[in-house]
N, C-alpha and C. Protein backbone atom coordinates (compact mmCIF):
# COMPACT_ATOMS: atom_id res chain seq x y z
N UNK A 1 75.89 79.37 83.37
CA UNK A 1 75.86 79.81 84.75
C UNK A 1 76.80 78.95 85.59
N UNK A 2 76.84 77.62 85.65
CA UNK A 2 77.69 77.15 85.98
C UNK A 2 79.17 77.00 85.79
N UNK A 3 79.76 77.45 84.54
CA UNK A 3 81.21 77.73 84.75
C UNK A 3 81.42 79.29 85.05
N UNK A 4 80.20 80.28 85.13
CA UNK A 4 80.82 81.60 86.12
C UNK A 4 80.57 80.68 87.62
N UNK A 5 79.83 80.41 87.77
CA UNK A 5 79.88 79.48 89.24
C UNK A 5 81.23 79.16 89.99
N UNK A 6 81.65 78.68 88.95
CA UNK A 6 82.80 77.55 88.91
C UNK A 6 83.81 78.65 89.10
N UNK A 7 83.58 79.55 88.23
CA UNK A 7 85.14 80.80 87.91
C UNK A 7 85.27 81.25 89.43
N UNK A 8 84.19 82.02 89.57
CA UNK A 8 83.82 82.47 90.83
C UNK A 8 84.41 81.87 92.14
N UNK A 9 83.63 80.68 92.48
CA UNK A 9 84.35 79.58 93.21
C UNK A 9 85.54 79.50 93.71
N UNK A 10 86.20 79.09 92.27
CA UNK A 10 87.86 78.93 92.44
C UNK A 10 88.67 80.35 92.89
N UNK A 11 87.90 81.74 92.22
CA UNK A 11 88.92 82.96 92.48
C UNK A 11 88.96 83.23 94.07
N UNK A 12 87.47 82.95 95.12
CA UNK A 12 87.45 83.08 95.76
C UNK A 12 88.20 81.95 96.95
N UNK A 13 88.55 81.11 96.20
CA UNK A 13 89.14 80.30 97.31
C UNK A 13 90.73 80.32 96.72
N UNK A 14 90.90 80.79 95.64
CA UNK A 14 92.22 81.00 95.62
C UNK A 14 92.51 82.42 96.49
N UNK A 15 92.05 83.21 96.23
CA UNK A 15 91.88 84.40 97.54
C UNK A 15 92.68 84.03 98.76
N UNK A 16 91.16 83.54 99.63
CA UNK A 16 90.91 83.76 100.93
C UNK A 16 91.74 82.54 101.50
N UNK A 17 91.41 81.04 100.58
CA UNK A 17 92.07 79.47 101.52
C UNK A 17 93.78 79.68 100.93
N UNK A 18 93.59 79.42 99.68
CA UNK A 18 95.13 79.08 99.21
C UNK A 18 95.44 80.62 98.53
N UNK A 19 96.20 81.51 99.37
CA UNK A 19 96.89 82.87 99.09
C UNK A 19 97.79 82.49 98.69
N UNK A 20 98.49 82.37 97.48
CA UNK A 20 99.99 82.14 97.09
C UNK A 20 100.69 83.14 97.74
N UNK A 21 100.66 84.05 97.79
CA UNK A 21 101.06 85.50 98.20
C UNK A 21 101.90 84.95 99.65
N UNK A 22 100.89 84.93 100.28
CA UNK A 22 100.68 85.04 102.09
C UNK A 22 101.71 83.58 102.38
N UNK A 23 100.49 82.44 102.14
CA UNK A 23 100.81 81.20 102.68
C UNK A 23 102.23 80.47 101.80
N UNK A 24 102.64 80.73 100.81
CA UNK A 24 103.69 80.30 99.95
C UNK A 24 104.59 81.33 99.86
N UNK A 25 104.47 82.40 99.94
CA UNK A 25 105.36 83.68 99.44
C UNK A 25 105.50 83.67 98.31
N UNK A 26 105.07 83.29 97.55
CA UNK A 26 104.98 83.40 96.06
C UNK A 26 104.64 84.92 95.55
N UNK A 27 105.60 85.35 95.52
CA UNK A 27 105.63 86.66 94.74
C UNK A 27 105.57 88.27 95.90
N UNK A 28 106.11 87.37 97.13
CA UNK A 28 106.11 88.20 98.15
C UNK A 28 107.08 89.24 98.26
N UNK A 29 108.50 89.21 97.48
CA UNK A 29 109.27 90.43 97.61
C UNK A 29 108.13 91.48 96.81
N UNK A 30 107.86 90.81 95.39
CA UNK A 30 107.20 92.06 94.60
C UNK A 30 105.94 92.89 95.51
N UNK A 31 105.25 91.98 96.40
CA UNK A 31 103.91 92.35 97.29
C UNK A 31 104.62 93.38 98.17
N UNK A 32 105.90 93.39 98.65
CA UNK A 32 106.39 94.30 100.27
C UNK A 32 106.84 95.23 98.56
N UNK A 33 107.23 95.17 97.78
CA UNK A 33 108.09 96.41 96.63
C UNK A 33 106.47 96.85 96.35
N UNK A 34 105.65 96.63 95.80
CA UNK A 34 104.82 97.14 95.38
C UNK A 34 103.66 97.88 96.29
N UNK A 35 103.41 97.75 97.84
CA UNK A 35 103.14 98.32 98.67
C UNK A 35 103.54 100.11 98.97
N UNK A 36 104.89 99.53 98.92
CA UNK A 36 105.40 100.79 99.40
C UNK A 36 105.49 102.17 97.95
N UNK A 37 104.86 101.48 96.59
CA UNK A 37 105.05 102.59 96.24
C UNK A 37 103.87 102.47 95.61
N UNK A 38 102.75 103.87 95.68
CA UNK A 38 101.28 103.23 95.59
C UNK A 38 101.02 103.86 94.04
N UNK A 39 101.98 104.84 93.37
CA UNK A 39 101.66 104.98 91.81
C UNK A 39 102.00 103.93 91.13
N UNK A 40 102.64 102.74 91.48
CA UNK A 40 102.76 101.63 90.53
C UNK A 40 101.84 100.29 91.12
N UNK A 41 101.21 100.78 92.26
CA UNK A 41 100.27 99.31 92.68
C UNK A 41 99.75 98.61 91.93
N UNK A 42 98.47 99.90 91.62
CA UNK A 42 97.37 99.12 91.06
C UNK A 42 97.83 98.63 89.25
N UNK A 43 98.66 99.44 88.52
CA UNK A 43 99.42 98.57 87.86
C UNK A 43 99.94 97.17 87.66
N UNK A 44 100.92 97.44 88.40
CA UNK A 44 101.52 96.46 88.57
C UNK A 44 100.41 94.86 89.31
N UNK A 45 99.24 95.49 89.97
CA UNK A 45 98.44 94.17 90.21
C UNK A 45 97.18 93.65 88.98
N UNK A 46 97.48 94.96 88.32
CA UNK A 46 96.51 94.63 87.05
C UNK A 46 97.43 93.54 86.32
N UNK A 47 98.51 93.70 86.53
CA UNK A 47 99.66 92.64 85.31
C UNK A 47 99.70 91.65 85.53
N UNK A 48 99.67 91.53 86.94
CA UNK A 48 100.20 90.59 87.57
C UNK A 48 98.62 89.55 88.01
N UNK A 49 97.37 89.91 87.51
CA UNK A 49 96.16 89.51 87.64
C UNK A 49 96.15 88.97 86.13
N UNK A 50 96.41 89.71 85.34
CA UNK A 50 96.06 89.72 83.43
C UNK A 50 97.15 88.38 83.12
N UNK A 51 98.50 88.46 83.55
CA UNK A 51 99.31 87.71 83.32
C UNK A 51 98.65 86.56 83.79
N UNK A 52 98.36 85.55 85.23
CA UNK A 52 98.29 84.97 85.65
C UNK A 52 97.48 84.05 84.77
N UNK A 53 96.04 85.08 84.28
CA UNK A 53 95.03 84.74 83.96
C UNK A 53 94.75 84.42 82.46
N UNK A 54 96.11 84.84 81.82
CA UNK A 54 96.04 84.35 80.63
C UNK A 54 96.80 83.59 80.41
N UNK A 55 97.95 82.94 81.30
CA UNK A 55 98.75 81.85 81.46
C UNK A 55 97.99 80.77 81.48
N UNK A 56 97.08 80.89 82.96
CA UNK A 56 96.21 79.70 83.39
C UNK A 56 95.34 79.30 82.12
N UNK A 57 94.86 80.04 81.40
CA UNK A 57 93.88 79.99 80.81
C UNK A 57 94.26 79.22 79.76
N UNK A 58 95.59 79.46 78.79
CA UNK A 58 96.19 78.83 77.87
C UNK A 58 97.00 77.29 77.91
N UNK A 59 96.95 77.20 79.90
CA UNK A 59 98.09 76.11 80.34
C UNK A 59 97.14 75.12 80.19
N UNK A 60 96.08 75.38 80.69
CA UNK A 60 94.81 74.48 80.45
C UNK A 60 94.08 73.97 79.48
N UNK A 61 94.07 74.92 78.38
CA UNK A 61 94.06 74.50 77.46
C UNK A 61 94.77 73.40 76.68
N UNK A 62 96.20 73.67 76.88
CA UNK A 62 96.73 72.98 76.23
C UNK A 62 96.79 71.62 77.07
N UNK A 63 96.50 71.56 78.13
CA UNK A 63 96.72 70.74 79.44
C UNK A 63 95.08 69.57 78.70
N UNK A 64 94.15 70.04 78.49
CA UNK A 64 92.95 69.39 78.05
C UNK A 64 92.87 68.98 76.87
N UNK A 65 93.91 69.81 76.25
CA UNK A 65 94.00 69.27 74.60
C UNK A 65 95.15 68.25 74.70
N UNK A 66 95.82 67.92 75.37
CA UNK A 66 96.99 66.92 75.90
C UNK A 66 98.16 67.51 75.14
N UNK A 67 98.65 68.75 75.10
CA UNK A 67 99.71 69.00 74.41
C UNK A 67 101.01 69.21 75.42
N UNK A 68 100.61 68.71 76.55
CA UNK A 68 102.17 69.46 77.30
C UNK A 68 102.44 68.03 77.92
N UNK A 69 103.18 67.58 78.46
CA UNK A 69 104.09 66.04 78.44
C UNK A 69 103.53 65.88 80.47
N UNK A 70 103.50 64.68 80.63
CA UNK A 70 104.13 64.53 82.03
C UNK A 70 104.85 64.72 82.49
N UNK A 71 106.19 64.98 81.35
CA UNK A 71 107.49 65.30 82.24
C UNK A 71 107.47 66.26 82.55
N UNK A 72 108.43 66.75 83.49
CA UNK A 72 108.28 67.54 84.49
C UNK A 72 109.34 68.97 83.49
N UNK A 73 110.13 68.98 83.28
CA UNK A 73 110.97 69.94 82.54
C UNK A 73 110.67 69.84 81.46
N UNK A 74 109.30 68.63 80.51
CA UNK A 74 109.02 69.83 79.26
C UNK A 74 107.88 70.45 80.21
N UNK A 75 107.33 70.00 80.78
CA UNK A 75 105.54 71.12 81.38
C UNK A 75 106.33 72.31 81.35
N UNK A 76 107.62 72.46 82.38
CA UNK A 76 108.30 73.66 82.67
C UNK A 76 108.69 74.84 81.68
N UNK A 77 109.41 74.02 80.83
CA UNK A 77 109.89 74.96 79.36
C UNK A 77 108.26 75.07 78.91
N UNK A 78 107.34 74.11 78.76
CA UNK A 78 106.02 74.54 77.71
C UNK A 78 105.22 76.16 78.59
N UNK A 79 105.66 75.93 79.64
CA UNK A 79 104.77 76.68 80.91
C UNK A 79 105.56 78.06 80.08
N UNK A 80 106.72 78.16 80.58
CA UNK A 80 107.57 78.80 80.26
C UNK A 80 107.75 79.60 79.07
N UNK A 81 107.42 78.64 78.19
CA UNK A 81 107.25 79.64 76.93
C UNK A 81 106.40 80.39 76.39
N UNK A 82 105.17 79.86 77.45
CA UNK A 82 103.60 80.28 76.98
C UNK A 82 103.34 81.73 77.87
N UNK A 83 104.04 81.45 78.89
CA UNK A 83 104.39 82.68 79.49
C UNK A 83 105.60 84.05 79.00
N UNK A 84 106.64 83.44 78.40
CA UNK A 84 107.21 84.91 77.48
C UNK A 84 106.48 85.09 76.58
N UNK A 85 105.53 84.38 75.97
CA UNK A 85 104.81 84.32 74.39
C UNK A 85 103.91 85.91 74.69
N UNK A 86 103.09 85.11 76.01
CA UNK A 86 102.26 86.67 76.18
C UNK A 86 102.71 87.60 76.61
N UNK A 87 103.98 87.52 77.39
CA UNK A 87 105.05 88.56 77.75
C UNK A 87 105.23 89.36 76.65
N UNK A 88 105.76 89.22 75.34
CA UNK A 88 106.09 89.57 74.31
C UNK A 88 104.97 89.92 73.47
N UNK A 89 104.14 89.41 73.29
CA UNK A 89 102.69 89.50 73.16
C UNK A 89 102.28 91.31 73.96
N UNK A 90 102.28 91.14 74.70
CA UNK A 90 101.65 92.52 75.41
C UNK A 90 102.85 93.60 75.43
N UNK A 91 103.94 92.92 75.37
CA UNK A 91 104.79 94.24 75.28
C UNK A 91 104.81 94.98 74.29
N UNK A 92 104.59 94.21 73.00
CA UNK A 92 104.47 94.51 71.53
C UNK A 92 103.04 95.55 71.03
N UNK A 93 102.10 94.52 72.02
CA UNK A 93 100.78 95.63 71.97
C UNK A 93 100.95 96.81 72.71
N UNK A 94 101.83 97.10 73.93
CA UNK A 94 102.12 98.12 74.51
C UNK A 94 102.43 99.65 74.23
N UNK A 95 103.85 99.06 72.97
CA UNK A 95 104.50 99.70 72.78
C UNK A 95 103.71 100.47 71.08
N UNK A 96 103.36 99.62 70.65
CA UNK A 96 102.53 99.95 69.12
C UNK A 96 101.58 100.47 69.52
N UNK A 97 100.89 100.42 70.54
CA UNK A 97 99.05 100.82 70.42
C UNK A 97 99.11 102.40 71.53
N UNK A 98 100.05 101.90 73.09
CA UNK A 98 100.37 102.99 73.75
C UNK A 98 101.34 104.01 74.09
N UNK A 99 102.19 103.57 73.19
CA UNK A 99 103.73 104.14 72.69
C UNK A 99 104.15 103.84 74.55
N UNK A 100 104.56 102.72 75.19
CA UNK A 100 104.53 102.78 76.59
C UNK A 100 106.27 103.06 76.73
N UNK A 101 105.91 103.69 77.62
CA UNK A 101 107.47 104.05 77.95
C UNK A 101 108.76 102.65 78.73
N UNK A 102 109.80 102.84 79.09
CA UNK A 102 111.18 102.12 79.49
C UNK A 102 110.37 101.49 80.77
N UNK A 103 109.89 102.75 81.85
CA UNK A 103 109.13 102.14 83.18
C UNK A 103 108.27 101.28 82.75
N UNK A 104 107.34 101.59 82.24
CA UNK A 104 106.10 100.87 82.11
C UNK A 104 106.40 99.41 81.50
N UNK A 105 107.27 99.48 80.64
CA UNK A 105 107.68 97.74 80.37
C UNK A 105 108.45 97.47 81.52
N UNK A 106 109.43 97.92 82.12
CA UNK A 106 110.26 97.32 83.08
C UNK A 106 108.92 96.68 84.50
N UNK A 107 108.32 97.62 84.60
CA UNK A 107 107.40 96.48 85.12
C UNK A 107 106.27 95.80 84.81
N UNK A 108 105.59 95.42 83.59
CA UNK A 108 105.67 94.56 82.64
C UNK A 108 106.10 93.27 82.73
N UNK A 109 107.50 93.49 82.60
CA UNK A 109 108.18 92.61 82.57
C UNK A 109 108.69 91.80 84.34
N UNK A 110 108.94 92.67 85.09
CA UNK A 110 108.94 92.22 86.86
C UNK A 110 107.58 91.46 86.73
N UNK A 111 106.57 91.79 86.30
CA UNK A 111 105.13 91.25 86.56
C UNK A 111 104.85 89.88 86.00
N UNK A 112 105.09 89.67 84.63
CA UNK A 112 105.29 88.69 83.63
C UNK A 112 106.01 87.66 84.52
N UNK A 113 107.11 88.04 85.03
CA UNK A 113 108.39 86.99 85.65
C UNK A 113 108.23 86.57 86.64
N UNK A 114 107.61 87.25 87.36
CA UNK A 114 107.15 87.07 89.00
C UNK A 114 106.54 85.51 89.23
N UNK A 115 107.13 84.79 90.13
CA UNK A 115 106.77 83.79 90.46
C UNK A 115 105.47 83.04 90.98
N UNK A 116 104.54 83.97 91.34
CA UNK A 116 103.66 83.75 91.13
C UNK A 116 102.86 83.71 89.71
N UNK A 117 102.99 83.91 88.97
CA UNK A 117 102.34 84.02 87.48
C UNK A 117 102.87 83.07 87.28
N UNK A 118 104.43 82.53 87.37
CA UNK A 118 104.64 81.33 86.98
C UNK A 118 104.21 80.02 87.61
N UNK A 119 103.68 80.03 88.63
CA UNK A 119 103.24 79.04 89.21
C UNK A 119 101.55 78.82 89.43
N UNK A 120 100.96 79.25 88.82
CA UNK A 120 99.59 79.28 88.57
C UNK A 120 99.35 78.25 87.90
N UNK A 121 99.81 78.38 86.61
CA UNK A 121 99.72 76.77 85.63
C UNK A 121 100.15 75.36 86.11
N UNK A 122 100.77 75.67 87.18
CA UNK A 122 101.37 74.22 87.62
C UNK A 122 100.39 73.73 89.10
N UNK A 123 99.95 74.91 89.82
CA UNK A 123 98.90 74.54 90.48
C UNK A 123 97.08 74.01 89.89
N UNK A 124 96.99 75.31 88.75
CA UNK A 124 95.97 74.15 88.30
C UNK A 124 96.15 73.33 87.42
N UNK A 125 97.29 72.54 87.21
CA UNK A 125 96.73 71.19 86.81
C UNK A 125 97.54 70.52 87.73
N UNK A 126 97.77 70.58 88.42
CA UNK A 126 97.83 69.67 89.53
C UNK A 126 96.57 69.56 90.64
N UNK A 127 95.77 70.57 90.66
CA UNK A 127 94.37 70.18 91.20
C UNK A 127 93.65 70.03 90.35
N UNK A 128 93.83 69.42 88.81
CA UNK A 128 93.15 69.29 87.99
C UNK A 128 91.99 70.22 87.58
N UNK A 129 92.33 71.64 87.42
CA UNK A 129 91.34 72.48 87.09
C UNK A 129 90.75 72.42 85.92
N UNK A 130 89.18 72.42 85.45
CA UNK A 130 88.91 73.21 83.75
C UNK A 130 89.37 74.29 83.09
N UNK A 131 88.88 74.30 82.61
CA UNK A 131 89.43 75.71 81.93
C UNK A 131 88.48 76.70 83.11
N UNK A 132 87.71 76.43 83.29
CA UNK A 132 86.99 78.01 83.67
C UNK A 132 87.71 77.77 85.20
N UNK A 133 88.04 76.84 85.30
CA UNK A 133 88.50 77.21 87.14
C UNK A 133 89.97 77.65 87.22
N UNK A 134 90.58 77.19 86.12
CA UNK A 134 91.92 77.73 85.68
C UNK A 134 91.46 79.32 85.74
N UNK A 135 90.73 80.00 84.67
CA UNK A 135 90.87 81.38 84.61
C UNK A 135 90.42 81.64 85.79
N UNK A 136 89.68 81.00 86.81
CA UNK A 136 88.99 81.72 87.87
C UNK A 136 90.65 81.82 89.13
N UNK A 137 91.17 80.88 89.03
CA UNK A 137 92.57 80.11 89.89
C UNK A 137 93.53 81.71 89.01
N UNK A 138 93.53 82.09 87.76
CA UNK A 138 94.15 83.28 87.47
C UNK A 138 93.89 84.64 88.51
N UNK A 139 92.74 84.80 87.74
CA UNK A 139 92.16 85.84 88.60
C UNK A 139 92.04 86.08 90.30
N UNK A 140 92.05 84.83 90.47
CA UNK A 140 91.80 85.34 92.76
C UNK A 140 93.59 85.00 92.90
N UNK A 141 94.60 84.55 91.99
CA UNK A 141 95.98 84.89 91.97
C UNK A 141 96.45 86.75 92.43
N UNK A 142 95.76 86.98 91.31
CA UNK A 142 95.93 88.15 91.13
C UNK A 142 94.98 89.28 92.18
N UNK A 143 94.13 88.98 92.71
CA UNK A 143 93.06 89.74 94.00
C UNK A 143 93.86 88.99 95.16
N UNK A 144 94.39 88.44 94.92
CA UNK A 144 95.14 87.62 96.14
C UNK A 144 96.71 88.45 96.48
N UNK A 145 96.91 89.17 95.18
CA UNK A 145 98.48 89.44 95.35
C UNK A 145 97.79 91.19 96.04
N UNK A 146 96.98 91.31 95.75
CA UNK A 146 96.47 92.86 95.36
C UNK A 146 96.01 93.06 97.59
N UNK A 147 95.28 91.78 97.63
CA UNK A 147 95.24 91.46 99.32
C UNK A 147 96.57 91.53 99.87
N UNK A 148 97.46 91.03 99.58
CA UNK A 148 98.39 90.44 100.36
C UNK A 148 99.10 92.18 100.67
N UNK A 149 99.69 92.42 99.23
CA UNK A 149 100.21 93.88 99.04
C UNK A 149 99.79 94.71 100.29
N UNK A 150 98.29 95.22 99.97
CA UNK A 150 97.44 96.35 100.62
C UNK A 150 97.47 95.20 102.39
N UNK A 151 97.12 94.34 102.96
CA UNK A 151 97.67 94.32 104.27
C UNK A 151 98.71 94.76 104.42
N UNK A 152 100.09 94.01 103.50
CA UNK A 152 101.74 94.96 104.05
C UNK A 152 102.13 95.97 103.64
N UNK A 153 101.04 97.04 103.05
CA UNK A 153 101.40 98.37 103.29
C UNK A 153 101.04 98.83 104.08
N UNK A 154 99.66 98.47 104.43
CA UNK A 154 98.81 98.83 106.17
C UNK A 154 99.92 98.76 106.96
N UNK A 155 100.05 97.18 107.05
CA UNK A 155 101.16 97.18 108.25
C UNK A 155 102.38 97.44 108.53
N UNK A 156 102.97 97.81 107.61
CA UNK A 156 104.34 98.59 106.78
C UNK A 156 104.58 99.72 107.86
N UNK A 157 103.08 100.93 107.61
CA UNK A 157 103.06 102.02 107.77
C UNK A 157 102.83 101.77 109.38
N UNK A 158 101.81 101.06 110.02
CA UNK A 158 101.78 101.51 111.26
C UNK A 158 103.13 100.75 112.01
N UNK A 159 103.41 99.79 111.23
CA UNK A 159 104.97 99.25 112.10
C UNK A 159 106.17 100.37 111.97
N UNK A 160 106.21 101.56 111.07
CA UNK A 160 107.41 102.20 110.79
C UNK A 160 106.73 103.72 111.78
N UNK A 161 105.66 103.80 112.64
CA UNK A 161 105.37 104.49 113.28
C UNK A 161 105.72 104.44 114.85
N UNK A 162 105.71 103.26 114.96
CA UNK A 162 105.16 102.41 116.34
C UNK A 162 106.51 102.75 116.38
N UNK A 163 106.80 103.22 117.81
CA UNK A 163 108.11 103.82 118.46
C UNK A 163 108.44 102.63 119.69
N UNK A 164 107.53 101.65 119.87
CA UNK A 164 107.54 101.07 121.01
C UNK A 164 108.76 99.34 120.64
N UNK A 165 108.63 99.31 119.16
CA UNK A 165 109.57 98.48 118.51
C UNK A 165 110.78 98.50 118.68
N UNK A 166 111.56 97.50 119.59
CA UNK A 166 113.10 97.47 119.85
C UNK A 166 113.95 98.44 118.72
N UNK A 167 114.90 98.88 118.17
CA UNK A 167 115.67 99.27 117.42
C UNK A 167 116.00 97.74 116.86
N UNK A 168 116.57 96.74 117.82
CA UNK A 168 116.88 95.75 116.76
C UNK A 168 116.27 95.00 115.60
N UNK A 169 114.95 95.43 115.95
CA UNK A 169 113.51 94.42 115.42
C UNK A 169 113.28 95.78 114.46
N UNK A 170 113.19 96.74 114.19
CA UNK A 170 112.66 97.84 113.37
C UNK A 170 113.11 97.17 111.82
N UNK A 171 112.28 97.71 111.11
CA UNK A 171 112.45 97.20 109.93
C UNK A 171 112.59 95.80 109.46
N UNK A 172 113.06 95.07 108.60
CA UNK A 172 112.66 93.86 107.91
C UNK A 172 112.12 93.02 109.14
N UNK A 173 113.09 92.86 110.17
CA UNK A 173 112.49 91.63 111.27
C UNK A 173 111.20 91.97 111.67
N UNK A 174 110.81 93.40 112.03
CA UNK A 174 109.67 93.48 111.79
C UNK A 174 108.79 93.35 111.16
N UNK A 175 109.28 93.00 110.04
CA UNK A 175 108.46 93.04 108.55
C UNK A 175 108.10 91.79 108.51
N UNK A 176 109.11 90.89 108.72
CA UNK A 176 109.03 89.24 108.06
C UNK A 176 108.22 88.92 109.96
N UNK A 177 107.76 89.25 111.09
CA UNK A 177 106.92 88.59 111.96
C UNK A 177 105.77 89.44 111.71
N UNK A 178 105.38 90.36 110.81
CA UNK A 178 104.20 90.70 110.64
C UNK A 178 103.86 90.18 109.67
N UNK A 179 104.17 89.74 108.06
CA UNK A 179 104.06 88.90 107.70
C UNK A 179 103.80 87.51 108.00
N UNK A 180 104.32 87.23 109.01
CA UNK A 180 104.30 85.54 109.89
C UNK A 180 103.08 84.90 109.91
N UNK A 181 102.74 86.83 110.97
CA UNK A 181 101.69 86.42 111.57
C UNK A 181 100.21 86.87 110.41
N UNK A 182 100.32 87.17 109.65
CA UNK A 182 98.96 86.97 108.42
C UNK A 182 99.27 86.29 108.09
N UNK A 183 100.42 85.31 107.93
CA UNK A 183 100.41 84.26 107.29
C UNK A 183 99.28 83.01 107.82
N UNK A 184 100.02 82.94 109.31
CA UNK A 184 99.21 82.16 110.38
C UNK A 184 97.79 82.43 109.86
N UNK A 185 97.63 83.70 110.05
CA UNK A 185 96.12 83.73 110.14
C UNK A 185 95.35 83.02 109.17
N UNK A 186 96.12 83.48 107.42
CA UNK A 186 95.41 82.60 106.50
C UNK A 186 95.23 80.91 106.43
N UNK A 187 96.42 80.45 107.08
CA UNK A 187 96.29 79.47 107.21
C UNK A 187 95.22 78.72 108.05
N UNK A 188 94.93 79.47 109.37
CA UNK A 188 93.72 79.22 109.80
C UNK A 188 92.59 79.09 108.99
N UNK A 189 92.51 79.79 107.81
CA UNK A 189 91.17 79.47 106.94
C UNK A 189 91.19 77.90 106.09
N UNK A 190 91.79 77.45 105.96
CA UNK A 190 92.40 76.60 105.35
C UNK A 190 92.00 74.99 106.31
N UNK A 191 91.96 75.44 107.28
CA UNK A 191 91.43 74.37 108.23
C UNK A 191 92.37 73.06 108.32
N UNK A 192 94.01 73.55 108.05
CA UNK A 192 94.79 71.93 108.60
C UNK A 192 95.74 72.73 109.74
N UNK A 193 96.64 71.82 110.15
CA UNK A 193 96.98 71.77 111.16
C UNK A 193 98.56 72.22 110.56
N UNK A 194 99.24 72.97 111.57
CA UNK A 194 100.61 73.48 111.09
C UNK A 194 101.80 72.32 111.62
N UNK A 195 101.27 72.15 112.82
CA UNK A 195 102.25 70.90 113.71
C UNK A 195 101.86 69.81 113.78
């Protein structure tokens, strides 16, 4: 009970306090690309949840079994490889088990690469996660990207409505101060100070 506790815990505060998405932009072009087109969303956030979560899960491992170095560029290459491993790994099961088509790996593979998936393993062990808070730190990665997305398609749509928006500000500038400002907001949960 206590390491679902624990899983739990961490997904939810990787969520709501620390949004890689929002507060880092970590994986924020793919969040505004994957908004706007809603037959590849929930896809593409399943991958990008599965990936995270089997990165974290393995980084930690090996992170507790002491197999990955202090240095900083092997963690990177070890991170790195453990991440094409399952890349290749699932593409292989993809293609053998669901005969998956050219699209369906091409994003696959956007998902796999995405910078957020890659930076999951390096956040938990730098907050020194277990294993179960690692997979939990996977998973609210991935409900976190799936949040971030579904606000900037909300706000996507009513900003590309709103007629009251300068012409100069329409589109991206609009985009990147509505972004800003959820950013702000999450950071408010977070409880430090910006200035």
């Amino acid at each position: 009970m206590k390491i679902i506790m624990s899983l739990l815990i961490t997904a939810l505060y990787t969520v709501f306090v620390q949004n890689l998405v929002i507060s880092s932009g970590l994986g924020m072009s793919e969040a505004i690309r994957a908004s706007r087109r809603p037959g590849t969303f929930i896809r593409f956030a399943v991958m990008i949840s599965g990936f995270s979560t089997a990165t974290g899960f393995i980084c930690a491992l090996l992170d507790k079994l002491s197999f990955t170095s202090s240095q900083p560029y092997i963690k990177a290459a070890v991170y790195g490889g453990i991440l094409a491993a399952v890349y290749i790994i699932v593409a292989a099961l993809s293609l053998a088990i669901f005969k998956a088509d050219k699209e369906f790996l091409g994003i696959l593979g956007i998902a796999a690469l995405n910078t957020l998936v890659y930076a999951v393993p390096y956040i938990n062990s730098t907050a020194a996660y277990s294993v179960a808070e690692s997979v939990g730190s996977g998973l609210g990665a991935g409900i976190a990207f799936v949040l971030a997305a579904a606000l900037i398609g909300s706000g996507s749509k009513i900003l590309e409505e709103n007629e009251d928006i300068p012409d100069i500000f329409k589109g991206t500038p609009a985009m990147f101060m509505y972004v800003g400002l959820i950013s702000l907001g999450f950071v408010g949960f977070t409880g430090t100070t910006i200035f």
